[in-house]
N, C-alpha and C. Protein backbone atom coordinates (compact mmCIF):
# COMPACT_ATOMS: atom_id res chain seq x y z
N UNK A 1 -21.35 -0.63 4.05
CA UNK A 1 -20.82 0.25 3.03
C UNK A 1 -19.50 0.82 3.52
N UNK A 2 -18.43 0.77 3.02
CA UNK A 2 -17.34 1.48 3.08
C UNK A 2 -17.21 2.85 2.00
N UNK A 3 -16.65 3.60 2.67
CA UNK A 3 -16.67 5.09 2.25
C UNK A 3 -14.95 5.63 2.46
N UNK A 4 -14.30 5.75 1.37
CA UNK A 4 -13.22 6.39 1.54
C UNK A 4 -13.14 7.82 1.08
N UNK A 5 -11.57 8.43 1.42
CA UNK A 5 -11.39 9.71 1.44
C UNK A 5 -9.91 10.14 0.72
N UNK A 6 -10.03 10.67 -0.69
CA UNK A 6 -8.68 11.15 -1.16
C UNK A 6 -9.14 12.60 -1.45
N UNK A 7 -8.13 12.86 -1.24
CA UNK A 7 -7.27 14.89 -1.68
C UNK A 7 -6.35 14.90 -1.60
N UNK A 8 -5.67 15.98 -1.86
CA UNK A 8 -4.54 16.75 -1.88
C UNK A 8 -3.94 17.52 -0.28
N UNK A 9 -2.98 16.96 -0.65
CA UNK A 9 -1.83 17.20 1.23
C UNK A 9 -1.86 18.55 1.58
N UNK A 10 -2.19 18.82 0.27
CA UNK A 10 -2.21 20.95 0.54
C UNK A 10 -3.14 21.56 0.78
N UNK A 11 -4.38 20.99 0.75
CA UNK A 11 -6.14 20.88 1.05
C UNK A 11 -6.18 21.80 2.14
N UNK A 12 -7.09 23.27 1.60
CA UNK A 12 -7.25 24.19 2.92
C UNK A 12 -8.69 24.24 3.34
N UNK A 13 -8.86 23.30 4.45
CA UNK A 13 -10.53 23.08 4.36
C UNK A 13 -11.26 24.37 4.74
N UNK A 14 -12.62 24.36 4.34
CA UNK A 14 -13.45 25.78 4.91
C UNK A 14 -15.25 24.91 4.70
N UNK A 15 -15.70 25.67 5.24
CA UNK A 15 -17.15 25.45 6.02
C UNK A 15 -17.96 24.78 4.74
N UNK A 16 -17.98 25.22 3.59
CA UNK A 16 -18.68 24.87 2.46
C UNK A 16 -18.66 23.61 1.90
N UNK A 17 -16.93 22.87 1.94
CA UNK A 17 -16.98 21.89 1.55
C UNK A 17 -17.42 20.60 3.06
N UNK A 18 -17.12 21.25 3.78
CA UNK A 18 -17.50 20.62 5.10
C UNK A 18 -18.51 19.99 4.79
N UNK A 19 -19.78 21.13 4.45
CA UNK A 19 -21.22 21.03 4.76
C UNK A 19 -21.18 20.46 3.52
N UNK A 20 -21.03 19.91 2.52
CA UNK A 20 -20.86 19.13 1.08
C UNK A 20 -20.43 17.82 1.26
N UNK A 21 -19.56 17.71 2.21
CA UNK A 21 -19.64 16.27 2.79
C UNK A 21 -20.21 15.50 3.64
N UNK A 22 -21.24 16.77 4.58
CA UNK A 22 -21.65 16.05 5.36
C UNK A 22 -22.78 15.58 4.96
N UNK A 23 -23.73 16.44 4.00
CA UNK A 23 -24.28 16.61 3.26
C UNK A 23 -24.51 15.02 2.30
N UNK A 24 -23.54 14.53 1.63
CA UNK A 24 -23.17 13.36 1.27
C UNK A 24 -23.44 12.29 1.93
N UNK A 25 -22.78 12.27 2.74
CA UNK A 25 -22.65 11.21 3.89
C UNK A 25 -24.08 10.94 4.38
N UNK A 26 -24.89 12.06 4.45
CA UNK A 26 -26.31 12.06 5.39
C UNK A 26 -27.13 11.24 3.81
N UNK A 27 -26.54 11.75 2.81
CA UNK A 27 -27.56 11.42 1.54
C UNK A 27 -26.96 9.86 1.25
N UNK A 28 -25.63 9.54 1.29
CA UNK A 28 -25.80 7.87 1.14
C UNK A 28 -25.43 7.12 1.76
N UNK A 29 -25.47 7.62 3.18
CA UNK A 29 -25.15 6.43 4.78
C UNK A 29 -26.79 6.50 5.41
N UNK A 30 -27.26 7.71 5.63
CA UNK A 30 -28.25 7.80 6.55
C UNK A 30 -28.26 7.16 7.65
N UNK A 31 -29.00 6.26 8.14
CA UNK A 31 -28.35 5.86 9.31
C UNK A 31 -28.48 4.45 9.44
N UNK A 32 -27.54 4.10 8.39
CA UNK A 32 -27.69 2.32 7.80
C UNK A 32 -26.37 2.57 8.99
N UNK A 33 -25.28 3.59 8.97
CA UNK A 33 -23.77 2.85 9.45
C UNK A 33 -23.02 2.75 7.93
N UNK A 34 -21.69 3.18 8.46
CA UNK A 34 -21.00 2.54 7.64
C UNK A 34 -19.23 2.56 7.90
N UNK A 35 -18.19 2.05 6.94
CA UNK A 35 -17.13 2.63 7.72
C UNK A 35 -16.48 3.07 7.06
N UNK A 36 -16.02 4.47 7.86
CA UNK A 36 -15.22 5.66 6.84
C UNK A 36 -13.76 5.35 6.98
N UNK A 37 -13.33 5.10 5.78
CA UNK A 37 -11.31 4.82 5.70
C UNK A 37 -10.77 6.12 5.38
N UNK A 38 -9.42 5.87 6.79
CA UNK A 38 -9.38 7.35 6.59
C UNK A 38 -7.84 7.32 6.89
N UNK A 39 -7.02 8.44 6.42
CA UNK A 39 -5.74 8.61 6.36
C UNK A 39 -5.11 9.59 7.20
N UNK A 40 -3.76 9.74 7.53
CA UNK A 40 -3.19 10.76 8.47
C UNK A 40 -1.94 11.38 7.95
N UNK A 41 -2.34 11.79 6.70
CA UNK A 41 -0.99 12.28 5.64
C UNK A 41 -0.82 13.33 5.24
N UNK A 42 -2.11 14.63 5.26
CA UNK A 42 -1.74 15.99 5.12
C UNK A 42 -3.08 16.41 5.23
N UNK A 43 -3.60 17.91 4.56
CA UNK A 43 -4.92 19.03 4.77
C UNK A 43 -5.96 17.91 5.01
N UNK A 44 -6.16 17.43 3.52
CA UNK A 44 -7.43 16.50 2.95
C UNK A 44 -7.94 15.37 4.49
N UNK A 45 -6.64 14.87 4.34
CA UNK A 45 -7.12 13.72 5.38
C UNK A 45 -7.38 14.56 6.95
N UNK A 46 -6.71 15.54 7.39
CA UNK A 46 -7.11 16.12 8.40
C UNK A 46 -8.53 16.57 8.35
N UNK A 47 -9.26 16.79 7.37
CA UNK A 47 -10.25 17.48 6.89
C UNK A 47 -11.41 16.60 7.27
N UNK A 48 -10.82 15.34 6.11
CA UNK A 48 -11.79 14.30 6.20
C UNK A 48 -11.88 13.42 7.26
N UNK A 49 -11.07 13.47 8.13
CA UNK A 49 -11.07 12.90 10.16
C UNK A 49 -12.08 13.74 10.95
N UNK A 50 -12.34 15.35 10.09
CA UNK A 50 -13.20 16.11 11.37
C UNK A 50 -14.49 15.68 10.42
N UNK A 51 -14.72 15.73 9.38
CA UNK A 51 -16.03 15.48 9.16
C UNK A 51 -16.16 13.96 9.56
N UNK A 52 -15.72 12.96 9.40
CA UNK A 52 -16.20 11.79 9.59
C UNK A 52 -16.85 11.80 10.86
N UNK A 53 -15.62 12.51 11.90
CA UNK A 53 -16.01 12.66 13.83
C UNK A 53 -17.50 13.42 13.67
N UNK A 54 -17.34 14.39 12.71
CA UNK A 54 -19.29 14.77 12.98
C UNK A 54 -19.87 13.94 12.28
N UNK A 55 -19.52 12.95 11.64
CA UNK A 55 -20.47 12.26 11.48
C UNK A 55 -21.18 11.19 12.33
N UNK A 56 -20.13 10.70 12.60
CA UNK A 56 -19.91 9.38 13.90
C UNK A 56 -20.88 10.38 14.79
N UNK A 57 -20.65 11.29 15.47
CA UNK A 57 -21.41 11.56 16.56
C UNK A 57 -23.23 11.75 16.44
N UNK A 58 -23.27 11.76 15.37
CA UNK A 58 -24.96 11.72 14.87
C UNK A 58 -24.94 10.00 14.40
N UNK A 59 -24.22 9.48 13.94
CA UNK A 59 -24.54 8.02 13.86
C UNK A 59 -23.24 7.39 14.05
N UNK A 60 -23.71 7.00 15.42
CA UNK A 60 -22.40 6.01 16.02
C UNK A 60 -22.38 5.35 16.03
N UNK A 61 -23.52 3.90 14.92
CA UNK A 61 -22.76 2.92 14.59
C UNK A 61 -22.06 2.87 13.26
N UNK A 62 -21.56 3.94 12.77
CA UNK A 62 -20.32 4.45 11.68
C UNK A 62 -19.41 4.48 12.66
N UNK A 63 -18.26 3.57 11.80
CA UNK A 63 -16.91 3.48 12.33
C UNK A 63 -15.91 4.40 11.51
N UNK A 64 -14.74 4.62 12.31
CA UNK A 64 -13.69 5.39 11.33
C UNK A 64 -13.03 4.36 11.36
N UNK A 65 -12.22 4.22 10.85
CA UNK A 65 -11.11 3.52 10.68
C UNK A 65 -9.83 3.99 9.63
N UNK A 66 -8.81 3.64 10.81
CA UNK A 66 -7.33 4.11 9.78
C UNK A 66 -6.57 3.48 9.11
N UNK A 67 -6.08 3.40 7.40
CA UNK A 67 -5.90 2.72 6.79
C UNK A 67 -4.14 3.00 6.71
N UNK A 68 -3.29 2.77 7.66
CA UNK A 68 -1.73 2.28 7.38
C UNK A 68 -0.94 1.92 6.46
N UNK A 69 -0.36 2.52 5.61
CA UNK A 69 0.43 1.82 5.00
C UNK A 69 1.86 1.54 5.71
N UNK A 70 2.29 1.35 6.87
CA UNK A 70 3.69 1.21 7.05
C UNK A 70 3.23 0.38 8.93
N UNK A 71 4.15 -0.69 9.16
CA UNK A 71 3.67 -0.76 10.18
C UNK A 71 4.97 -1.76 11.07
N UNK A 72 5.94 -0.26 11.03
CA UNK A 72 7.45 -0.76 11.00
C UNK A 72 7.56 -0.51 12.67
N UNK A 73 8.68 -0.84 13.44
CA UNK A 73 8.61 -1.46 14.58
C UNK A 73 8.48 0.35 15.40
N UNK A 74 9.46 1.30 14.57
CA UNK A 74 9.28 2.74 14.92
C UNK A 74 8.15 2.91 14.82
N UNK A 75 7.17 3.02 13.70
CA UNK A 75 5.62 3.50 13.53
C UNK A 75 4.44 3.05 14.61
N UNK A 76 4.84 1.54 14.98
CA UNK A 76 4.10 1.03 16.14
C UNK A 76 4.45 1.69 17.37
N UNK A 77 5.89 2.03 17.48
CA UNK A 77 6.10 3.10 18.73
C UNK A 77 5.47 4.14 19.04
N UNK A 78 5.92 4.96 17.97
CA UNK A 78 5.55 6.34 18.02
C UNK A 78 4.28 6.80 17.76
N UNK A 79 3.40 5.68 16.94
CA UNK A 79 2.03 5.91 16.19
C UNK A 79 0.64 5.36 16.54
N UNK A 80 1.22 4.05 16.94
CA UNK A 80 -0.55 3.05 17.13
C UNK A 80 -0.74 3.27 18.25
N UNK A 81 -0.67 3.87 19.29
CA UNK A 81 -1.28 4.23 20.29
C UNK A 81 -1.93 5.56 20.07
N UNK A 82 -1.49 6.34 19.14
CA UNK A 82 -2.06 7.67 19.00
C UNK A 82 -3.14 7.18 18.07
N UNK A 83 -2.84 6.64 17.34
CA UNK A 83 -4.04 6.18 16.52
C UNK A 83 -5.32 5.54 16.96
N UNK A 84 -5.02 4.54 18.32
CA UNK A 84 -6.15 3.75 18.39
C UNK A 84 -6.72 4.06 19.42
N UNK A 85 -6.41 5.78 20.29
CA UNK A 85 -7.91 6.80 20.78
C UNK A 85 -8.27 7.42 19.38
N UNK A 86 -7.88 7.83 18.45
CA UNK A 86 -8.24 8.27 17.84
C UNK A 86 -9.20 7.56 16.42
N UNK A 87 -8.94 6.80 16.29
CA UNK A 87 -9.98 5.28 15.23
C UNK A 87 -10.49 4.43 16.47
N UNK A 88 -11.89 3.70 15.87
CA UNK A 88 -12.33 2.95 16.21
C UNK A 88 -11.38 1.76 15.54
N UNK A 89 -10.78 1.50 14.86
CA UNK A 89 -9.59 0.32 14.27
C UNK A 89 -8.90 1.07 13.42
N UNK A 90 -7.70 0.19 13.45
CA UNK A 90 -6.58 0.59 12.49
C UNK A 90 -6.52 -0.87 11.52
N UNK A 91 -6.34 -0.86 10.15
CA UNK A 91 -6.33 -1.68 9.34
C UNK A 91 -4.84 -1.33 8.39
N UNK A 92 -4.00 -2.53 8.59
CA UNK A 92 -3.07 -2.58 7.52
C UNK A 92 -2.93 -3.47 6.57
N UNK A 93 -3.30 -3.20 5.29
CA UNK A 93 -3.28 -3.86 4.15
C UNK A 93 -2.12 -4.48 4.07
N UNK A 94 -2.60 -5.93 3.00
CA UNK A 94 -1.51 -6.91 3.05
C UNK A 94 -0.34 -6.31 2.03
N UNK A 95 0.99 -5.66 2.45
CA UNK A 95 1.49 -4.71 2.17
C UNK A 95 2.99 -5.71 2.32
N UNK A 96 3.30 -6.22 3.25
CA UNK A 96 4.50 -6.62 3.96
C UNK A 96 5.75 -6.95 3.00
N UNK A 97 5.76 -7.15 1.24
CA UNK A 97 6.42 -7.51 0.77
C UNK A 97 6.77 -5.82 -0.46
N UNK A 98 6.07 -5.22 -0.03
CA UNK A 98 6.05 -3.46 -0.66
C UNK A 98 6.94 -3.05 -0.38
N UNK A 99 7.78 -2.66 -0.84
CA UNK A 99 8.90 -1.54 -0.61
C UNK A 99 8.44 -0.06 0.01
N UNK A 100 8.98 0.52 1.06
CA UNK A 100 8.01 1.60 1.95
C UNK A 100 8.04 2.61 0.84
N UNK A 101 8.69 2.89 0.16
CA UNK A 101 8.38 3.99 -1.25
C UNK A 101 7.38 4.31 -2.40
N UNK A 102 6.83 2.63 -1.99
CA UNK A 102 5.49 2.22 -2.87
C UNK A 102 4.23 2.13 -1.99
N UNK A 103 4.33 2.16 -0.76
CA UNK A 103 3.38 1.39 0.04
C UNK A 103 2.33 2.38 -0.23
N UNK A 104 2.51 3.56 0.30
CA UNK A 104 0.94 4.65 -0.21
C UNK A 104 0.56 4.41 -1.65
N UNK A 105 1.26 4.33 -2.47
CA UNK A 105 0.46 4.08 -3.90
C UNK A 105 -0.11 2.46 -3.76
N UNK A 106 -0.16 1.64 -3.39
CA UNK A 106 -0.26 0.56 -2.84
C UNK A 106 -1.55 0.17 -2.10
N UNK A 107 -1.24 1.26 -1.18
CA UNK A 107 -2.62 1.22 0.18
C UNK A 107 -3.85 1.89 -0.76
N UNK A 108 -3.43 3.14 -1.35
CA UNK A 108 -4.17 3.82 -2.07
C UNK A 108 -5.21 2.50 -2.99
N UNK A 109 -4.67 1.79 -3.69
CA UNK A 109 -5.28 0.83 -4.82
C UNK A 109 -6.19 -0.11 -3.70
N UNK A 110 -5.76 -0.74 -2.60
CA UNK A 110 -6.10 -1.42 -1.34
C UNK A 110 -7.70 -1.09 -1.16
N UNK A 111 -7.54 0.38 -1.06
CA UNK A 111 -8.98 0.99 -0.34
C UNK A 111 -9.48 1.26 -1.54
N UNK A 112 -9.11 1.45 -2.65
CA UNK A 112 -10.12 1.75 -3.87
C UNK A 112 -10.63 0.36 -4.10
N UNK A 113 -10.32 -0.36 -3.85
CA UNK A 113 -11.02 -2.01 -3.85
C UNK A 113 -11.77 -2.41 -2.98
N UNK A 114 -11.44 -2.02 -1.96
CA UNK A 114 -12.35 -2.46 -0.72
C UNK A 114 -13.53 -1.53 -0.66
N UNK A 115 -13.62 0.22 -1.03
CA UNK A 115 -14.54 0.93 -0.83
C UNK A 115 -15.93 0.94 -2.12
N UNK A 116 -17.00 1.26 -1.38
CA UNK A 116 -18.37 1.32 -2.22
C UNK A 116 -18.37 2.84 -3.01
N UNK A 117 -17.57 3.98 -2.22
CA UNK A 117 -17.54 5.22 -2.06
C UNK A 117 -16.71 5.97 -1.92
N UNK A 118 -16.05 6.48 -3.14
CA UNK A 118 -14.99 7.97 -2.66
C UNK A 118 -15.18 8.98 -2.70
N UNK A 119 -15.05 9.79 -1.75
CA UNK A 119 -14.97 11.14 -1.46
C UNK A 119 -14.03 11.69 -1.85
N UNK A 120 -13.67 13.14 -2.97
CA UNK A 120 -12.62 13.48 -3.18
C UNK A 120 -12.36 14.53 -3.27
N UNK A 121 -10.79 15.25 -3.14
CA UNK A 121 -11.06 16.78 -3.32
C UNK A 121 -9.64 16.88 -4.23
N UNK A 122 -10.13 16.65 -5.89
CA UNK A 122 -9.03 17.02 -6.52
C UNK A 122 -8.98 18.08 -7.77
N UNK A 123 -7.83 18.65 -7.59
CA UNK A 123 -7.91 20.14 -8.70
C UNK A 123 -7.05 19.63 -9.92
N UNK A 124 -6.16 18.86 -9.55
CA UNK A 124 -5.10 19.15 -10.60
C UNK A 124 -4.75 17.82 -10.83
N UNK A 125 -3.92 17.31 -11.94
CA UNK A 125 -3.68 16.02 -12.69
C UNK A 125 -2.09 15.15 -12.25
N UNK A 126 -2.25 15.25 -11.07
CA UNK A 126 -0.44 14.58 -10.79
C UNK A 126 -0.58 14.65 -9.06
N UNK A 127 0.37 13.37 -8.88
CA UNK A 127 0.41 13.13 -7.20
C UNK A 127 -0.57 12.41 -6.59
N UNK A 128 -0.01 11.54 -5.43
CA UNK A 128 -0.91 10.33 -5.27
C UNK A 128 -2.37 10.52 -5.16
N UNK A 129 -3.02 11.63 -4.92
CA UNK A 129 -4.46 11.71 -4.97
C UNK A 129 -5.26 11.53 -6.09
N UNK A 130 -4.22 12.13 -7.07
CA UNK A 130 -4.91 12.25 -8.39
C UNK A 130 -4.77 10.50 -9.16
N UNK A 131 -3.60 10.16 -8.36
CA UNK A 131 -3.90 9.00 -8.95
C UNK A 131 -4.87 7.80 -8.57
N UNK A 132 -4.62 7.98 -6.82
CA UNK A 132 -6.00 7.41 -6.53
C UNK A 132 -7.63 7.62 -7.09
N UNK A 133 -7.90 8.86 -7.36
CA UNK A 133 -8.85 9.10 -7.60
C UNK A 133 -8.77 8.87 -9.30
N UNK A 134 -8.14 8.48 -10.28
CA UNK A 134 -8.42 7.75 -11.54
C UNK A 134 -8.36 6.62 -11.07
N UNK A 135 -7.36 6.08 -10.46
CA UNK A 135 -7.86 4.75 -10.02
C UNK A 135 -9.71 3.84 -9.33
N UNK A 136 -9.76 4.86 -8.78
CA UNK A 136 -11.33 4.98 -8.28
C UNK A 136 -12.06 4.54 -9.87
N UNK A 137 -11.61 5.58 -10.35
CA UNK A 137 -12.88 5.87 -11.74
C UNK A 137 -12.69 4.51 -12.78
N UNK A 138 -11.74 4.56 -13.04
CA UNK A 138 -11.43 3.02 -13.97
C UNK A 138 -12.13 1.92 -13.34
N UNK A 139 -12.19 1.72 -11.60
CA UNK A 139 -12.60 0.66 -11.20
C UNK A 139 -14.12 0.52 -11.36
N UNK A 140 -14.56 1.59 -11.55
CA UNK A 140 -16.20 2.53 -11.91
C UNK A 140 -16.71 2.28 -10.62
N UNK A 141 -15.92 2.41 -9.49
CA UNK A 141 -16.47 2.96 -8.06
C UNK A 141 -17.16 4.63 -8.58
N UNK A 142 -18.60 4.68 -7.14
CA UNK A 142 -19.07 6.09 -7.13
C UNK A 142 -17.94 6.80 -6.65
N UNK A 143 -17.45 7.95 -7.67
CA UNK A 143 -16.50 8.81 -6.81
C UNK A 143 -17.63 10.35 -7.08
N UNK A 144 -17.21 11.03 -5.95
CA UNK A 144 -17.74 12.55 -5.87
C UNK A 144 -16.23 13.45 -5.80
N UNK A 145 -15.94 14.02 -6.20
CA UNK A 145 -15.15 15.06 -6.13
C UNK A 145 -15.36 16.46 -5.58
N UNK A 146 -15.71 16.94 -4.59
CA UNK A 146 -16.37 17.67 -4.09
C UNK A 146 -15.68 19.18 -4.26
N UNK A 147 -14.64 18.84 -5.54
CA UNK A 147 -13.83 20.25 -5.57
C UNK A 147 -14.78 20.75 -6.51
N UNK A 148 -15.47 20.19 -7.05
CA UNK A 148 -16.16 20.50 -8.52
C UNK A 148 -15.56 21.13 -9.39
N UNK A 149 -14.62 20.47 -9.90
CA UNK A 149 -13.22 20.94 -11.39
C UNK A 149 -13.91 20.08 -12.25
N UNK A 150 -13.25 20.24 -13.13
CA UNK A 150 -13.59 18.76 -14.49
C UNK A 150 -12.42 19.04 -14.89
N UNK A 151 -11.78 17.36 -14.81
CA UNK A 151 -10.37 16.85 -14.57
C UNK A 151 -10.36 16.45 -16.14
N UNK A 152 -11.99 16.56 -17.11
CA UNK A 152 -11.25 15.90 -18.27
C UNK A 152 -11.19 14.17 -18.27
């Protein structure tokens, strides 16, 4: 099972939604394993890296893994080594002919295809989360929104 993770870059995490994801995770991974795709782009994804790590540590054959959109000769410098103590793998979607301006809306569609499961934390109707996460829904992937709004 793959399990991804969209929100908002401005995402101020606190204990409640924590325990709402972990919560999740315990209710549809249990301890089959699975692997959580995960991003390094603002609040949300910082958010969703510490819950995944508690998750992994109660079931460690769940992998994290980091989903790249850019994987330019600077980014490999400065980045994939920080990345790969920090993921069990780094995965870059077949991207190479994307213009880097598109590539997150891009990667975004990538993992809504590849995942069984999104996790989401969205309030409001605009910006790549929100679009990932309609994207999710059209594809009629399970999405949870764990902001609990109704987007309508």
């Amino acid at each position: 099972m793959i399990i991804a993770f969209c929100g908002h870059a401005n995402y101020i995490e606190n204990e409640e939604d924590e325990q709402k994801v972990l919560l999740l995770l315990e209710k549809r991974v249990n301890d089959e394993g699975c692997e959580l795709f995960l991003g390094e782009y603002g609040g949300f994804d910082s958010f969703a890296y510490r819950c995944a790590k508690k998750h992994k540590e109660a079931h460690p054959q769940s992998r994290m893994i980091f989903v790249t959109p850019y994987l330019s000769p600077e980014y490999r410098k400065n980045s994939i080594e920080y990345t790969k103590h920090r993921f069990d793998q780094v995965i870059y979607p077949p991207l190479e002919n994307v213009p880097p301006r598109y590539a997150i809306v891009r990667q975004n569609r990538w993992i809504v295809e590849q995942a069984d499961v999104i996790i989401a934390y969205i309030t409001h109707k605009y910006g790549g989360a929100y679009k990932m996460y309609q994207y999710a829904k059209k594809k009629d992937k399970e999405v949870y929104n764990i902001a609990n709004v109704e987007l309508g």
